[in-house]
Protein backbone atom coordinates (compact mmCIF):
# COMPACT_ATOMS: atom_id res chain seq x y z
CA UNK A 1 19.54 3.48 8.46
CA UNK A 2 19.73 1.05 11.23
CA UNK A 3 15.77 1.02 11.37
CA UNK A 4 15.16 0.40 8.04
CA UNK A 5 17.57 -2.68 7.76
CA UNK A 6 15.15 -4.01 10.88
CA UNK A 7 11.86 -3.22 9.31
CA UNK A 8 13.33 -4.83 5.97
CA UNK A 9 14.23 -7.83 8.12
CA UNK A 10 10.59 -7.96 9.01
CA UNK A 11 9.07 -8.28 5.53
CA UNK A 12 7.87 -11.26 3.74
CA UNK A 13 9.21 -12.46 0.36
CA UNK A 14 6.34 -10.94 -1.41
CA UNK A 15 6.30 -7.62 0.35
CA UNK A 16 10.08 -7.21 -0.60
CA UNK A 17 8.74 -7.97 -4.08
CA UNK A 18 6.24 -5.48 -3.86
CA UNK A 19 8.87 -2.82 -2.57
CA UNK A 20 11.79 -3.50 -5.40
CA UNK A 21 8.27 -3.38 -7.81
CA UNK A 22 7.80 -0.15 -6.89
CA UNK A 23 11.64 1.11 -6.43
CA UNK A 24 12.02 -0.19 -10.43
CA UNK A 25 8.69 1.41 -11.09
CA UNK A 26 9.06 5.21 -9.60
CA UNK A 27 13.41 5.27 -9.54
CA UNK A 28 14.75 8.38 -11.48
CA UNK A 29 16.53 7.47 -14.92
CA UNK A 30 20.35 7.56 -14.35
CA UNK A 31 20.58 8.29 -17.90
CA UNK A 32 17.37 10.83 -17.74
CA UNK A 33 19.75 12.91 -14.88
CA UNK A 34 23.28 12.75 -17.02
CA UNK A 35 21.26 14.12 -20.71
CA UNK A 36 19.33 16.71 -18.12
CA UNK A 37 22.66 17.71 -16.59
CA UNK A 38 24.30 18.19 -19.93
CA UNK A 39 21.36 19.59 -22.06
CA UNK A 40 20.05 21.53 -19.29
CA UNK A 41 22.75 21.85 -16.54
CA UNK A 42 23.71 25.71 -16.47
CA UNK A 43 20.10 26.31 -15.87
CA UNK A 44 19.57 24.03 -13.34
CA UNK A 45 17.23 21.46 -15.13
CA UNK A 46 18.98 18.26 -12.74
CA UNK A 47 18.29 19.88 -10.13
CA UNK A 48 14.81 20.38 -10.75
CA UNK A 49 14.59 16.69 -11.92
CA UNK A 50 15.93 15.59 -8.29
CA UNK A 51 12.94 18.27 -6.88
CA UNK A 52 15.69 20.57 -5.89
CA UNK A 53 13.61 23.51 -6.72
CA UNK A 54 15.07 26.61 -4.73
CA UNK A 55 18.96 25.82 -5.71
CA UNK A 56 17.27 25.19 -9.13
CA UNK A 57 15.90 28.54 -9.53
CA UNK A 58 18.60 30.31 -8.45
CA UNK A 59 20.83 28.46 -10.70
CA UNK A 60 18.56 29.42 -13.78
CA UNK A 61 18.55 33.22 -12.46
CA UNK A 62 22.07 33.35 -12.43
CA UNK A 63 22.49 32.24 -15.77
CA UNK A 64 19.24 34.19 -17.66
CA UNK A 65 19.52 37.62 -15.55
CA UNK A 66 23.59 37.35 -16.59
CA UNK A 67 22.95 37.42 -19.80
CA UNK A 68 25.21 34.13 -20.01
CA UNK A 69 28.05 36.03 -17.48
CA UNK A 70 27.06 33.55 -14.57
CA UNK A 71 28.32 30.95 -16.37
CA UNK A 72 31.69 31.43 -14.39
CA UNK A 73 29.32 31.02 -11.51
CA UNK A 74 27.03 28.04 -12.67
CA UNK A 75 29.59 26.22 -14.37
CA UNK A 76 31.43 25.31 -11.32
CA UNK A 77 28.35 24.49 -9.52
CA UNK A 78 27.21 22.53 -12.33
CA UNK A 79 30.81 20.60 -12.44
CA UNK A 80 30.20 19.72 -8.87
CA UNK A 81 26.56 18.22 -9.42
CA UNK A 82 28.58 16.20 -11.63
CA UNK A 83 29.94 14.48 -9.04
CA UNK A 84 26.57 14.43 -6.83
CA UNK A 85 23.90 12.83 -9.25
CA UNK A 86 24.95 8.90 -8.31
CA UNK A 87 24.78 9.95 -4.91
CA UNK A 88 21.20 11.83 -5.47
CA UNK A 89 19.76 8.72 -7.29
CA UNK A 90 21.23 6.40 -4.55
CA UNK A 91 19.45 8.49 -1.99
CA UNK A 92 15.74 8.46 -4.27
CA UNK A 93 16.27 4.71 -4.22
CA UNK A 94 16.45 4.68 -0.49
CA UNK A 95 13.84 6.97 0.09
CA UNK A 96 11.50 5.43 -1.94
CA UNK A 97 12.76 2.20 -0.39
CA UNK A 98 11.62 3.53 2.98
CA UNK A 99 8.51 4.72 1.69
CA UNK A 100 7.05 1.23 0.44
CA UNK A 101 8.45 -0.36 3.26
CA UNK A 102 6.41 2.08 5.50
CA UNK A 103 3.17 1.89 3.86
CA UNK A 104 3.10 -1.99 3.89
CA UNK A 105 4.00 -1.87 7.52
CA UNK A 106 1.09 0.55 8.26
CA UNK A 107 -1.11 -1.44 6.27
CA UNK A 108 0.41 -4.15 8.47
CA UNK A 109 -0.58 -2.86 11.36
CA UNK A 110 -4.41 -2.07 9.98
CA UNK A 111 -5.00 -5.63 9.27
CA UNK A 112 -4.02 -6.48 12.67
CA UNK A 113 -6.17 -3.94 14.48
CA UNK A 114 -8.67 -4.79 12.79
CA UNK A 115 -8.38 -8.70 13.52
CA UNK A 116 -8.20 -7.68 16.85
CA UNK A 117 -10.97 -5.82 17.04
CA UNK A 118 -13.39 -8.21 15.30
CA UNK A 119 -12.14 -11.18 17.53
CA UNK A 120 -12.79 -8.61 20.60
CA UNK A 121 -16.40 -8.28 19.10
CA UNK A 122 -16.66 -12.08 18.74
CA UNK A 123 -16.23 -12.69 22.56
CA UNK A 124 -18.20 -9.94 23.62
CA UNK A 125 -20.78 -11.56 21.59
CA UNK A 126 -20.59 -15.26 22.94
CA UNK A 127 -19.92 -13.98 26.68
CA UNK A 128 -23.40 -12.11 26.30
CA UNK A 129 -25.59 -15.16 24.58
CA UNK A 130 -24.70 -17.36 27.44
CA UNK A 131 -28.21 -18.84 27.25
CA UNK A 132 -29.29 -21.66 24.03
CA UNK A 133 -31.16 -20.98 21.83
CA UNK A 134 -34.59 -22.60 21.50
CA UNK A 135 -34.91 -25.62 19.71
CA UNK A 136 -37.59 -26.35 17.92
CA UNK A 137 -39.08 -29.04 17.12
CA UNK A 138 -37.74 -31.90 14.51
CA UNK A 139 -39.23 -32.21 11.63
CA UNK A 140 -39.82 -36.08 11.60
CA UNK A 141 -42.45 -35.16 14.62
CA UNK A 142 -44.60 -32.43 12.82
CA UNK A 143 -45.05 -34.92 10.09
CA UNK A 144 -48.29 -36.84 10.57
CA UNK A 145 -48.22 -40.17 9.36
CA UNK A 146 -50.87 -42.45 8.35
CA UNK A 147 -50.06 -45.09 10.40
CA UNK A 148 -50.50 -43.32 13.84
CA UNK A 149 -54.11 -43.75 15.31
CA UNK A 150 -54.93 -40.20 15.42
CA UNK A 151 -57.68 -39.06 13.38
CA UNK A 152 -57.19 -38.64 9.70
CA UNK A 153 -60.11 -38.72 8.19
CA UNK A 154 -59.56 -35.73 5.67
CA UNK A 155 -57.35 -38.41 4.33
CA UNK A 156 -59.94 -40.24 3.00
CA UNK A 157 -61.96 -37.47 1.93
CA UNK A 158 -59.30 -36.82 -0.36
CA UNK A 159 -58.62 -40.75 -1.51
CA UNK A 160 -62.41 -39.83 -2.88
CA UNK A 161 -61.44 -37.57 -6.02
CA UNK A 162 -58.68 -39.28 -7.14
C-alpha cells in the first residue's frame, strides 16, 4: 500500500484524471453485486461476478448435485459473502487503481527512454560532423549583371527580336 500512495504522489493532475476515468469506467456495480448475490447467491453467481471462479463452482455444485439439500451448506456461506462484497469492491477499486497507475508510469518511463536515446543519437551525430559544411556560393555573385564589363554580347543578340 505504502508504494502505491508514493507512485500516486508522483502523478500529475491529469494522469490522476486519467486513473479515476478509468476506476469510474471499469469499477464493478455495487448494486450489480447485491441483485447478483440475492438473485443468484446460493449458486454462486457474486462470486463469479468478483472472478472468484473455483469457490464459485463449488458453490453451484453444492447446491445443483444436492438437489437443493446444500442449501444448509451454501446458505451460510452465502450469508457471509454478505458481509464481504463492500470489502471485494473496495479491493477492485484498488486494484484497478494500481493498474492505471502502473501503466502510465511505464508509459512514463518509455517516453523518457526514448528522449534519452534520441538526444544520445543527437550528440553522437554533432561529435562526428565536426567539420562545416561547404558553402557555396551566394547567389548575388552567380548573377551576371549588365553593368559589369564582362562580355555580354548574347545580350544584345536578344535586345534584337524584341
Amino acid at each position: 500500500m505504502g508504494e502505491s500512495t508514493e507512485s500516486i504522489n508522483e502523478l500529475t493532475t491529469s494522469e490522476l484524471l486519467l486513473v479515476s476515468s478509468d476506476v469510474s469506467n471499469y469499477k464493478k456495480s455495487a448494486t450489480a453485486a447485491w441483485i447478483i448475490w440475492l438473485v443468484l447467491g446460493l449458486l454462486g453467481g457474486h462470486r463469479y461476478y468478483f472472478n472468484q471462479k473455483k469457490s464459485a463452482t463449488v458453490m453451484a455444485l453444492i447446491t445443483i448435485l444436492s438437489a437443493g439439500m446444500g442449501v444448509i451448506i451454501t446458505l451460510p456461506w452465502m450469508l457471509y459473502d454478505a458481509s464481504q462484497i463492500n470489502k471485494w469492491l473496495r479491493l477492485d477499486i484498488k486494484e484497478i487503481e494500481n493498474k492505471s497507475i502502473d501503466k502510465i508510469l511505464r508509459n512514463r518511463k518509455k517516453i523518457v527512454k526514448k528522449a534519452l536515446l534520441d538526444n544520445s543519437n543527437k550528440e553522437t551525430i554533432n561529435d562526428t560532423n565536426e567539420k562545416p559544411a561547404p558553402v557555396s556560393k551566394k547567389l548575388s555573385d552567380s548573377i551576371v549583371s549588365l553593368d559589369n564589363n564582362e562580355d555580354c554580347s548574347y545580350v544584345n543578340k536578344w535586345h534584337i527580336f524584341f
